[in-house]
PDB file of N, CA and C in Angstrom:
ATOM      1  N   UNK A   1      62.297  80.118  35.474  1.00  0.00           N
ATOM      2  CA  UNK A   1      62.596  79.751  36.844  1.00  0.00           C
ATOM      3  C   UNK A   1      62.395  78.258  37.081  1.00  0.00           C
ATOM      4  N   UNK A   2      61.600  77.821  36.345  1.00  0.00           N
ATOM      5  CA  UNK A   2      60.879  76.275  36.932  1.00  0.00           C
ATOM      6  C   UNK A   2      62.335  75.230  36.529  1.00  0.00           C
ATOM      7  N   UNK A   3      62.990  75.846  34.963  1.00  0.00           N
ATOM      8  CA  UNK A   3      64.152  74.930  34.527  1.00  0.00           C
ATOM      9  C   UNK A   3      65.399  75.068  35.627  1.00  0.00           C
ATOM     10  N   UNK A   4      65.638  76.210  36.257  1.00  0.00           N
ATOM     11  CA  UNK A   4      66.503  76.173  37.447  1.00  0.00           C
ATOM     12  C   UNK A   4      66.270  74.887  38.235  1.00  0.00           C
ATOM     13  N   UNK A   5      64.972  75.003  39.069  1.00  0.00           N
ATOM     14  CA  UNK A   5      64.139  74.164  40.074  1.00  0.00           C
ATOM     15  C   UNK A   5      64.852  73.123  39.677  1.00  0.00           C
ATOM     16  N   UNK A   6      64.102  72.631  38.208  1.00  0.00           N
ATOM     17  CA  UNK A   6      64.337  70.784  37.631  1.00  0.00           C
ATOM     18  C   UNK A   6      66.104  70.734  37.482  1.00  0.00           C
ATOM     19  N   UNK A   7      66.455  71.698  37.230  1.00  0.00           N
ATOM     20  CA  UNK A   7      68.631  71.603  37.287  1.00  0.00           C
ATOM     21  C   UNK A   7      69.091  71.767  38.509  1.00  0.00           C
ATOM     22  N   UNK A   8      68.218  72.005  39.445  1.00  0.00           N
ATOM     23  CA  UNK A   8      69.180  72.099  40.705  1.00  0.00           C
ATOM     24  C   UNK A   8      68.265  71.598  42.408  1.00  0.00           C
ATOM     25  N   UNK A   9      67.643  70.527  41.528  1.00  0.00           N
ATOM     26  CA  UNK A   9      66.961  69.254  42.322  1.00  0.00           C
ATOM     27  C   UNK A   9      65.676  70.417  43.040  1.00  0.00           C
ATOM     28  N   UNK A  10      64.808  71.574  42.653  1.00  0.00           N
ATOM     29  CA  UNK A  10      63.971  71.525  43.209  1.00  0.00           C
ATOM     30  C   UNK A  10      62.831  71.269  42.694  1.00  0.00           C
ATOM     31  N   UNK A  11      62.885  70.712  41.728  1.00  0.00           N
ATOM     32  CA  UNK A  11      61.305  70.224  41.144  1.00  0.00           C
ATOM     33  C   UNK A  11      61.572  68.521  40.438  1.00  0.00           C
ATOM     34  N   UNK A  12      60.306  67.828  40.295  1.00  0.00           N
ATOM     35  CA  UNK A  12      59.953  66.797  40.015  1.00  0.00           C
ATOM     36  C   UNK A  12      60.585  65.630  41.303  1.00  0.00           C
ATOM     37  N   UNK A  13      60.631  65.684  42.544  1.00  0.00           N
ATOM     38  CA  UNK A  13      60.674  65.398  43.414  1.00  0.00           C
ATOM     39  C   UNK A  13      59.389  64.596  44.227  1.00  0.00           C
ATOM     40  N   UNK A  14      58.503  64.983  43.595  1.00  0.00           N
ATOM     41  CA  UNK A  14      56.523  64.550  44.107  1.00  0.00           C
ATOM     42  C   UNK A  14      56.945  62.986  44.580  1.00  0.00           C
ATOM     43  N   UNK A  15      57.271  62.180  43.243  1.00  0.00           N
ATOM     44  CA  UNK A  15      57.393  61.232  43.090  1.00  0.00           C
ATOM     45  C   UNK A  15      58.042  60.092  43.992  1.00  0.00           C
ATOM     46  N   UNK A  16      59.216  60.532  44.502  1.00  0.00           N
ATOM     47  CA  UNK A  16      60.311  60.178  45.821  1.00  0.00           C
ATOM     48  C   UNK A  16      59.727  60.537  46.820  1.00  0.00           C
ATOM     49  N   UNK A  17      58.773  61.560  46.963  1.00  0.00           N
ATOM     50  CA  UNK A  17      58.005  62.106  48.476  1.00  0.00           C
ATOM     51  C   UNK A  17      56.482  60.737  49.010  1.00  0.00           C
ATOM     52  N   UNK A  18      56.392  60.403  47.553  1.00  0.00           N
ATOM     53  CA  UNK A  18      54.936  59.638  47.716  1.00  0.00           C
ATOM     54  C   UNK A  18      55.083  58.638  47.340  1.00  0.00           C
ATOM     55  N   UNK A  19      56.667  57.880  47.231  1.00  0.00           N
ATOM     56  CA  UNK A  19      56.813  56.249  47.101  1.00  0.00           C
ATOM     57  C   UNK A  19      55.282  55.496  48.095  1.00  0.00           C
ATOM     58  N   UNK A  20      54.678  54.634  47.580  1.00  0.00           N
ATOM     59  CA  UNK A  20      53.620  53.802  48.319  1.00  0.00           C
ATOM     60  C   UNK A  20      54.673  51.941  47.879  1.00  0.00           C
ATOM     61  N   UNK A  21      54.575  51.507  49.395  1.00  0.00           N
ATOM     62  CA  UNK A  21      54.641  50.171  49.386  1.00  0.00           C
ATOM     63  C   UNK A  21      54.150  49.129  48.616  1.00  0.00           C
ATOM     64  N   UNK A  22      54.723  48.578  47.558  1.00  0.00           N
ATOM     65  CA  UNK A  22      54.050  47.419  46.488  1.00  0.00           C
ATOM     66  C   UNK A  22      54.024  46.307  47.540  1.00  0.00           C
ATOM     67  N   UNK A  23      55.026  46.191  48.784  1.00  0.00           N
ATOM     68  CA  UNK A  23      55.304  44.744  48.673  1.00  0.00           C
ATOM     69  C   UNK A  23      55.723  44.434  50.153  1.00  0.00           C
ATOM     70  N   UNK A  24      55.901  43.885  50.831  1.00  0.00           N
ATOM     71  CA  UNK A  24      56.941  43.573  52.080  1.00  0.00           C
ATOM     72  C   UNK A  24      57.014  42.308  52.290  1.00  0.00           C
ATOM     73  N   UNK A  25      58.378  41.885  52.404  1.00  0.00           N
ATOM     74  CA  UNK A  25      58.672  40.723  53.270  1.00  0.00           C
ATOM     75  C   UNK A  25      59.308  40.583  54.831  1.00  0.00           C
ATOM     76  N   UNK A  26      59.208  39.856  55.289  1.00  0.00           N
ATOM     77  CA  UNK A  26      60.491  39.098  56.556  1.00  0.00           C
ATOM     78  C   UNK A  26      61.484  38.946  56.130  1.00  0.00           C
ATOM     79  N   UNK A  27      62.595  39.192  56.642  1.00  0.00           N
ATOM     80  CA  UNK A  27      63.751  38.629  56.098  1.00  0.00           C
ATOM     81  C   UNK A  27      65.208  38.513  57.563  1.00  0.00           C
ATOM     82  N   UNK A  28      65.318  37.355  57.781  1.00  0.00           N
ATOM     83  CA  UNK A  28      66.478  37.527  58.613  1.00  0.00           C
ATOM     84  C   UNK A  28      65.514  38.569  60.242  1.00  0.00           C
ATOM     85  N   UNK A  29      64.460  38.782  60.225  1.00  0.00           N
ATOM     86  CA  UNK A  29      64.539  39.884  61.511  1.00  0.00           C
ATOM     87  C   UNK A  29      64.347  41.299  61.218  1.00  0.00           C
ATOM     88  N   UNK A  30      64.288  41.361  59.323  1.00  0.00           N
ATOM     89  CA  UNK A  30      63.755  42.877  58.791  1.00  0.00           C
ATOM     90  C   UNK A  30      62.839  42.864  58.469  1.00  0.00           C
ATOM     91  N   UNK A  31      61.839  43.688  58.600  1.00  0.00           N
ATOM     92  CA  UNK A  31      61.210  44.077  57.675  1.00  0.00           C
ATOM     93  C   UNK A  31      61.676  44.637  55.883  1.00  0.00           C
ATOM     94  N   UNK A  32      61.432  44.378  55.086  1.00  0.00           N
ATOM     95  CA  UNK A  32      61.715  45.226  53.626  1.00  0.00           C
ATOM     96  C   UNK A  32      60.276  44.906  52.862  1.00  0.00           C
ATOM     97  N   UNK A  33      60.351  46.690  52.555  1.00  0.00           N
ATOM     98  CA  UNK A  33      59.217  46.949  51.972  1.00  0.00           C
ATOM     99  C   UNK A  33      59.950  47.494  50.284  1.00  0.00           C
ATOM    100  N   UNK A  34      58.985  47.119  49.340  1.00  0.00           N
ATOM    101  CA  UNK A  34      59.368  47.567  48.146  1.00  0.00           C
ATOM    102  C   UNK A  34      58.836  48.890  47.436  1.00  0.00           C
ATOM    103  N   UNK A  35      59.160  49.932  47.468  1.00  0.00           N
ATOM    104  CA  UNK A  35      58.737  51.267  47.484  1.00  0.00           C
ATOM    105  C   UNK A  35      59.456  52.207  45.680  1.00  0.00           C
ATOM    106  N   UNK A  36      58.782  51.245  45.185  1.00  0.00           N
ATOM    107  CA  UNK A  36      59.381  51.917  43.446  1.00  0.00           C
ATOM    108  C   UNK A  36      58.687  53.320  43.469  1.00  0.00           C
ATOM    109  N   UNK A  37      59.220  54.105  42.257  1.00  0.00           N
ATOM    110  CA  UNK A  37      58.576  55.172  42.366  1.00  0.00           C
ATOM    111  C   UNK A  37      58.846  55.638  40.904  1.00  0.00           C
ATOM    112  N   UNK A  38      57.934  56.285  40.463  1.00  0.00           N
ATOM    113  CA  UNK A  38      57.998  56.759  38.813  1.00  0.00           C
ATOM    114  C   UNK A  38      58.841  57.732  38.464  1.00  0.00           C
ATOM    115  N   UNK A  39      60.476  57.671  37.689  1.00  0.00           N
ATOM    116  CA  UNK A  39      60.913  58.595  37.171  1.00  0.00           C
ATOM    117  C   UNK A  39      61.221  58.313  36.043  1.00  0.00           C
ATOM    118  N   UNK A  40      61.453  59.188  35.265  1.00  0.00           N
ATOM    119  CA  UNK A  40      61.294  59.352  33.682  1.00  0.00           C
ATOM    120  C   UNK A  40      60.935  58.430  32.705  1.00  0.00           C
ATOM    121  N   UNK A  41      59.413  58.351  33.133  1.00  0.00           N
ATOM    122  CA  UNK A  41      58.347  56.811  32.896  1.00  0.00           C
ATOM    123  C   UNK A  41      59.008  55.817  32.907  1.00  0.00           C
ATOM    124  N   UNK A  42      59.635  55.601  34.092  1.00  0.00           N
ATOM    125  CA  UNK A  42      59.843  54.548  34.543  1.00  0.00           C
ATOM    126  C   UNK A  42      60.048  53.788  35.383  1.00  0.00           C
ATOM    127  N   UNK A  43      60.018  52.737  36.405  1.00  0.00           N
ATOM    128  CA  UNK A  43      59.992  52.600  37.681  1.00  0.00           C
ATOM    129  C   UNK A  43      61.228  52.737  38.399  1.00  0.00           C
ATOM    130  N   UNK A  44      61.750  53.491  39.044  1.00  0.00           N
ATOM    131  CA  UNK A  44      63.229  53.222  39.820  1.00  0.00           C
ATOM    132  C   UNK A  44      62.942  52.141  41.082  1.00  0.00           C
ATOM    133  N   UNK A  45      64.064  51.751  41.134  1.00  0.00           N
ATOM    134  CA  UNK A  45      63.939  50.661  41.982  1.00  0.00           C
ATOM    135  C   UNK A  45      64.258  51.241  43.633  1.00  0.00           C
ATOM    136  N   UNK A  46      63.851  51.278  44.641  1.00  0.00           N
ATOM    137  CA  UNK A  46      63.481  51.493  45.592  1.00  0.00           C
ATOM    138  C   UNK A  46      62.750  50.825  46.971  1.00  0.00           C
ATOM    139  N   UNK A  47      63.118  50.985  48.047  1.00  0.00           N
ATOM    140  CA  UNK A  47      62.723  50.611  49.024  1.00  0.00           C
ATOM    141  C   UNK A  47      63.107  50.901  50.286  1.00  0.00           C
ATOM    142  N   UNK A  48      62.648  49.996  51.607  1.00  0.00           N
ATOM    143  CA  UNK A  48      62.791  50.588  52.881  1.00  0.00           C
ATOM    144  C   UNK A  48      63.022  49.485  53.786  1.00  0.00           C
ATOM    145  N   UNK A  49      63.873  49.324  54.464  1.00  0.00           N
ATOM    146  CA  UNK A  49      64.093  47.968  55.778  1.00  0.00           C
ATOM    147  C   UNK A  49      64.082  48.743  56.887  1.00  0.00           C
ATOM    148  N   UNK A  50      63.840  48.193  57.782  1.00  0.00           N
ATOM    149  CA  UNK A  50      62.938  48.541  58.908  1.00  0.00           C
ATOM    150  C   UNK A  50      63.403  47.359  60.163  1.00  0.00           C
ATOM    151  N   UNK A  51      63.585  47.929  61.323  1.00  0.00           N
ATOM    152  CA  UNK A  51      63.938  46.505  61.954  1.00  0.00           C
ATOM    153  C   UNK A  51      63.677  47.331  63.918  1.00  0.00           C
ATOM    154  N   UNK A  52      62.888  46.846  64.769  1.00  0.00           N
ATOM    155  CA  UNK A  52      62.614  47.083  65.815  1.00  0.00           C
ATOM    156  C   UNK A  52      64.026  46.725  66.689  1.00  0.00           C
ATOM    157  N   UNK A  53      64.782  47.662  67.110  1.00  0.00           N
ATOM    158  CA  UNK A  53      65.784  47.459  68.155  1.00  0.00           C
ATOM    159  C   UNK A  53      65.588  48.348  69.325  1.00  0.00           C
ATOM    160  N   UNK A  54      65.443  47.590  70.365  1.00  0.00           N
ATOM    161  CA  UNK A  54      65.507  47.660  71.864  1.00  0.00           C
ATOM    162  C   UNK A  54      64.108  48.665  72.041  1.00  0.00           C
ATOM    163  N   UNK A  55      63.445  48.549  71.550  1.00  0.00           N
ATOM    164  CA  UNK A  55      61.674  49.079  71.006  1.00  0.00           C
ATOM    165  C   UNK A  55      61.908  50.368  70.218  1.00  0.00           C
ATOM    166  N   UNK A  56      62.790  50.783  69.884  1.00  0.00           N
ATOM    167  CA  UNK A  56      62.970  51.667  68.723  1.00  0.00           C
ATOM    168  C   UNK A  56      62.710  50.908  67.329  1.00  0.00           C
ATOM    169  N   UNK A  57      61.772  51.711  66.390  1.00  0.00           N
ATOM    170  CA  UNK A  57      62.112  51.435  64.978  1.00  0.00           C
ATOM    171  C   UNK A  57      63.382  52.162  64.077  1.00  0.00           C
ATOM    172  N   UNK A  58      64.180  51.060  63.955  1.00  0.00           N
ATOM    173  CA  UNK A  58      65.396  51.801  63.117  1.00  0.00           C
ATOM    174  C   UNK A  58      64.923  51.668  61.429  1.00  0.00           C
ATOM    175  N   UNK A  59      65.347  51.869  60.546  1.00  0.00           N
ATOM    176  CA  UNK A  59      64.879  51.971  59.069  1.00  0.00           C
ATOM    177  C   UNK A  59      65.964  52.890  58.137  1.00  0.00           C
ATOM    178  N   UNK A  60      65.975  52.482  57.434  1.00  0.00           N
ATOM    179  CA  UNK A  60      67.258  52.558  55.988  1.00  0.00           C
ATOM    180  C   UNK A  60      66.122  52.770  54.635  1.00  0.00           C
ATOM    181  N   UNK A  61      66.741  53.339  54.201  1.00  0.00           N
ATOM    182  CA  UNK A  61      66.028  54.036  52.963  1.00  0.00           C
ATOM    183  C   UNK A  61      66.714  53.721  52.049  1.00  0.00           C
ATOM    184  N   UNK A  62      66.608  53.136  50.976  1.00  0.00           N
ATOM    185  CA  UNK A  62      68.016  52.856  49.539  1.00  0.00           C
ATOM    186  C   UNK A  62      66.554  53.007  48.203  1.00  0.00           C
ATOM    187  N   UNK A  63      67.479  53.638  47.297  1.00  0.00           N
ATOM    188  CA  UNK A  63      67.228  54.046  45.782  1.00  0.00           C
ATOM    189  C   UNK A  63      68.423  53.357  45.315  1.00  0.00           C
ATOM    190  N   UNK A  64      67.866  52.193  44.231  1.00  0.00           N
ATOM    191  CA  UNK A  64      69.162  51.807  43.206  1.00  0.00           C
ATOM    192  C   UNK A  64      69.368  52.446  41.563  1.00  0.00           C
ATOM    193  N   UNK A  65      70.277  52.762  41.180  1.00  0.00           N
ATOM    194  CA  UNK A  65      70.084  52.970  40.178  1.00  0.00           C
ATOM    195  C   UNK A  65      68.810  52.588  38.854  1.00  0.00           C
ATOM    196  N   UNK A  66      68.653  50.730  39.282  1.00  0.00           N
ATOM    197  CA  UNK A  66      68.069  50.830  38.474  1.00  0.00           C
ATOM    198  C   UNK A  66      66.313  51.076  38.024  1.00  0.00           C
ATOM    199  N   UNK A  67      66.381  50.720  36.581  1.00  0.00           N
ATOM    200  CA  UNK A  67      64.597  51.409  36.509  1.00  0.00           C
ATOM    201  C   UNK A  67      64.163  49.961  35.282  1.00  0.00           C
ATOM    202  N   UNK A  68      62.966  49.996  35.445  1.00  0.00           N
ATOM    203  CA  UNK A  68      62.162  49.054  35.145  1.00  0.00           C
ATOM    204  C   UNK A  68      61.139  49.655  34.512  1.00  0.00           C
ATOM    205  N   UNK A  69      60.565  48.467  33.250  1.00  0.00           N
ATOM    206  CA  UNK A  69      59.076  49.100  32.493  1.00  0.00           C
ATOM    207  C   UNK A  69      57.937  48.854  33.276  1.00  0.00           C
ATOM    208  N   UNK A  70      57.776  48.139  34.245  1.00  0.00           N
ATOM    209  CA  UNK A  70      56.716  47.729  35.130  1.00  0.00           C
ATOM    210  C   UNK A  70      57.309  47.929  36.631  1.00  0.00           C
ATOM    211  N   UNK A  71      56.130  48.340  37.099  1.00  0.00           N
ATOM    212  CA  UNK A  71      56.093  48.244  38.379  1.00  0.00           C
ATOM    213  C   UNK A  71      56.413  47.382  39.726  1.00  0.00           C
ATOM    214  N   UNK A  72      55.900  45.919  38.714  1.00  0.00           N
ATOM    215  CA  UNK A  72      56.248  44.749  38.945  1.00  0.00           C
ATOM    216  C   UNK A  72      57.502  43.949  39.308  1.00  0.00           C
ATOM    217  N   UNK A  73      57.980  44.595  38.164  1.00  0.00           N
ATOM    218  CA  UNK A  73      59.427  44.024  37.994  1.00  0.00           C
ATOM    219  C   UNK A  73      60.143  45.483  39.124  1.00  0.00           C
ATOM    220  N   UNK A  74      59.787  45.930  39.390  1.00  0.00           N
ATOM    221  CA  UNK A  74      60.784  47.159  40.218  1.00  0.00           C
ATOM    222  C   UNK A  74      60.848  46.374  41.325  1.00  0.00           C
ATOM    223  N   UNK A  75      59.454  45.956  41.809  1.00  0.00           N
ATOM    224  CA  UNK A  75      58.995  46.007  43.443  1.00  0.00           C
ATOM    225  C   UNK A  75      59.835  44.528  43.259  1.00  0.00           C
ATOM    226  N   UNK A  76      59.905  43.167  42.560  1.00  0.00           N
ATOM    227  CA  UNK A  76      60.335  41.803  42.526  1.00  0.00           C
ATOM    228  C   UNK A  76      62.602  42.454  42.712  1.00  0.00           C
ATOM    229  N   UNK A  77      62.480  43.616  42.072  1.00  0.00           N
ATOM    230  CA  UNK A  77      63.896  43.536  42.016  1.00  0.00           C
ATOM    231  C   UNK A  77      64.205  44.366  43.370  1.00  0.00           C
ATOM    232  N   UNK A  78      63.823  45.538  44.429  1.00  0.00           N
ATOM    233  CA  UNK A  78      63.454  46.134  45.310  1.00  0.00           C
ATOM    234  C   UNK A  78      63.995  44.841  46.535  1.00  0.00           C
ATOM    235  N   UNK A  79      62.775  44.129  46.182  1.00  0.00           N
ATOM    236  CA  UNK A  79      62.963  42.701  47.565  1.00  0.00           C
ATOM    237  C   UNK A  79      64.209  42.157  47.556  1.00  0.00           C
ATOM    238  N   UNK A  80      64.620  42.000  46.459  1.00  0.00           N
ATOM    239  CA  UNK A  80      65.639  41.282  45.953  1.00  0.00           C
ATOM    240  C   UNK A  80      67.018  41.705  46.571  1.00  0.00           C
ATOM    241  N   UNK A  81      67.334  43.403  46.223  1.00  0.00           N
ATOM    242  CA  UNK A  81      68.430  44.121  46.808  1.00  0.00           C
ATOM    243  C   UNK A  81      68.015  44.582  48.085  1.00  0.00           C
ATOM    244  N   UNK A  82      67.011  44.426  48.722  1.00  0.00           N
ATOM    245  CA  UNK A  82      66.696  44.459  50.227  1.00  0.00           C
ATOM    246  C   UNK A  82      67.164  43.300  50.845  1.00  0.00           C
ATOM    247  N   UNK A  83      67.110  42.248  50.831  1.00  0.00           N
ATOM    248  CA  UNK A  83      67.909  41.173  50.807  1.00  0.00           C
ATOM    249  C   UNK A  83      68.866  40.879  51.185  1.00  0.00           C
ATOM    250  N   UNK A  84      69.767  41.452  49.714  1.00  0.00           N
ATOM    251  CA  UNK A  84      70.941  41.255  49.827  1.00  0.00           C
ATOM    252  C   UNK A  84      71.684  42.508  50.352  1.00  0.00           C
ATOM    253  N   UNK A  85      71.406  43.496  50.875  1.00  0.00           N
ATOM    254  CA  UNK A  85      71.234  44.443  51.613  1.00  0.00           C
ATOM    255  C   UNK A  85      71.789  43.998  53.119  1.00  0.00           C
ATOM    256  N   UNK A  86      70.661  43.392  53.757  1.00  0.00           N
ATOM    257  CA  UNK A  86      70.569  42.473  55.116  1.00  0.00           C
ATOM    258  C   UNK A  86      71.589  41.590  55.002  1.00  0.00           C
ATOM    259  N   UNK A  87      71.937  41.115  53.889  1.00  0.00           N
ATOM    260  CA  UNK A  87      72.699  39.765  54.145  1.00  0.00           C
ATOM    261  C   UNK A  87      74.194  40.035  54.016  1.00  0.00           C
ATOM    262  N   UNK A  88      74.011  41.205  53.796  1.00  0.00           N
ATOM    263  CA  UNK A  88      75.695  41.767  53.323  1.00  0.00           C
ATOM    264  C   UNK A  88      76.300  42.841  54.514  1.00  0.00           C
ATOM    265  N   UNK A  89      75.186  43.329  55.433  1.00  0.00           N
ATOM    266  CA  UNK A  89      75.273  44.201  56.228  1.00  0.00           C
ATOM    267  C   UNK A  89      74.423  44.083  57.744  1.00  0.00           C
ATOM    268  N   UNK A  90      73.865  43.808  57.936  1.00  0.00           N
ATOM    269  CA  UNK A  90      72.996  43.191  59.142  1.00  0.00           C
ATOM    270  C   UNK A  90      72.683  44.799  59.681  1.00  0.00           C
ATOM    271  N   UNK A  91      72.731  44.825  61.052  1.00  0.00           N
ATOM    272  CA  UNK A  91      71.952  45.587  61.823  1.00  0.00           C
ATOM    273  C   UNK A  91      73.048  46.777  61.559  1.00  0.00           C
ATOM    274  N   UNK A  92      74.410  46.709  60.915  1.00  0.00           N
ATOM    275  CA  UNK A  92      75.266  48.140  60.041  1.00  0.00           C
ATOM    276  C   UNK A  92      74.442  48.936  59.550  1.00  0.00           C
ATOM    277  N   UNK A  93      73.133  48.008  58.759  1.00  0.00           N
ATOM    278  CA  UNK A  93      72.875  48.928  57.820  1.00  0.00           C
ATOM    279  C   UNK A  93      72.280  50.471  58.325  1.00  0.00           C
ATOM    280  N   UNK A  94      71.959  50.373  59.444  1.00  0.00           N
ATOM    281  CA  UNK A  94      71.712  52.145  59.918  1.00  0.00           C
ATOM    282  C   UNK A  94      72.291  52.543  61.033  1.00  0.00           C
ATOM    283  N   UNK A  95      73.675  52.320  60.466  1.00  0.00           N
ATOM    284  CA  UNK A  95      74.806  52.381  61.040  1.00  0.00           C
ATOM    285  C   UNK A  95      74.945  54.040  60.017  1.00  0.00           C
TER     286      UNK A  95
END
């Protein structure tokens, strides 16, 4: 039963549930936080922008394909496509 679960997305999921923040910057009027998370020992790249409109918090969630041997390098590449995220899409992005 458990190999069903892992073939049809209900197991090994922990990981995406309990992303913790490495990192945050300002950017443009966002918040972006860098939120890697461990899959198949390795870091996927991940994160969260966040931006206060009209006293609502709005926020966007993105997973990129890619994965990294350090943590380090996830959360430095995370900021990076948060970024360019904002700069390619502005207040669309939670659209």
């Amino acid at each position: 039963m458990s190999f069903l679960k892992r073939l049809f997305g209900g197991g090994g999921s922990e990981a995406k549930s309990t992303s913790k923040t490495t990192a945050s910057v300002e950017h443009k009027g966002f918040n972006i936080e860098a939120q890697p998370f461990v899959e198949g020992g390795q870091y996927q790249v991940a994160g969260l922008i966040t931006k206060t409109v009209d006293g609502e918090v709005k926020s966007h969630r993105f997973v990129r394909a890619d994965r990294c041997a350090s943590a380090d390098d996830a959360t430095q590449i995370a900021l990076a496509k948060g970024r360019q995220i904002v700069d390619q899409n502005g207040d669309r992005v939670f659209c």
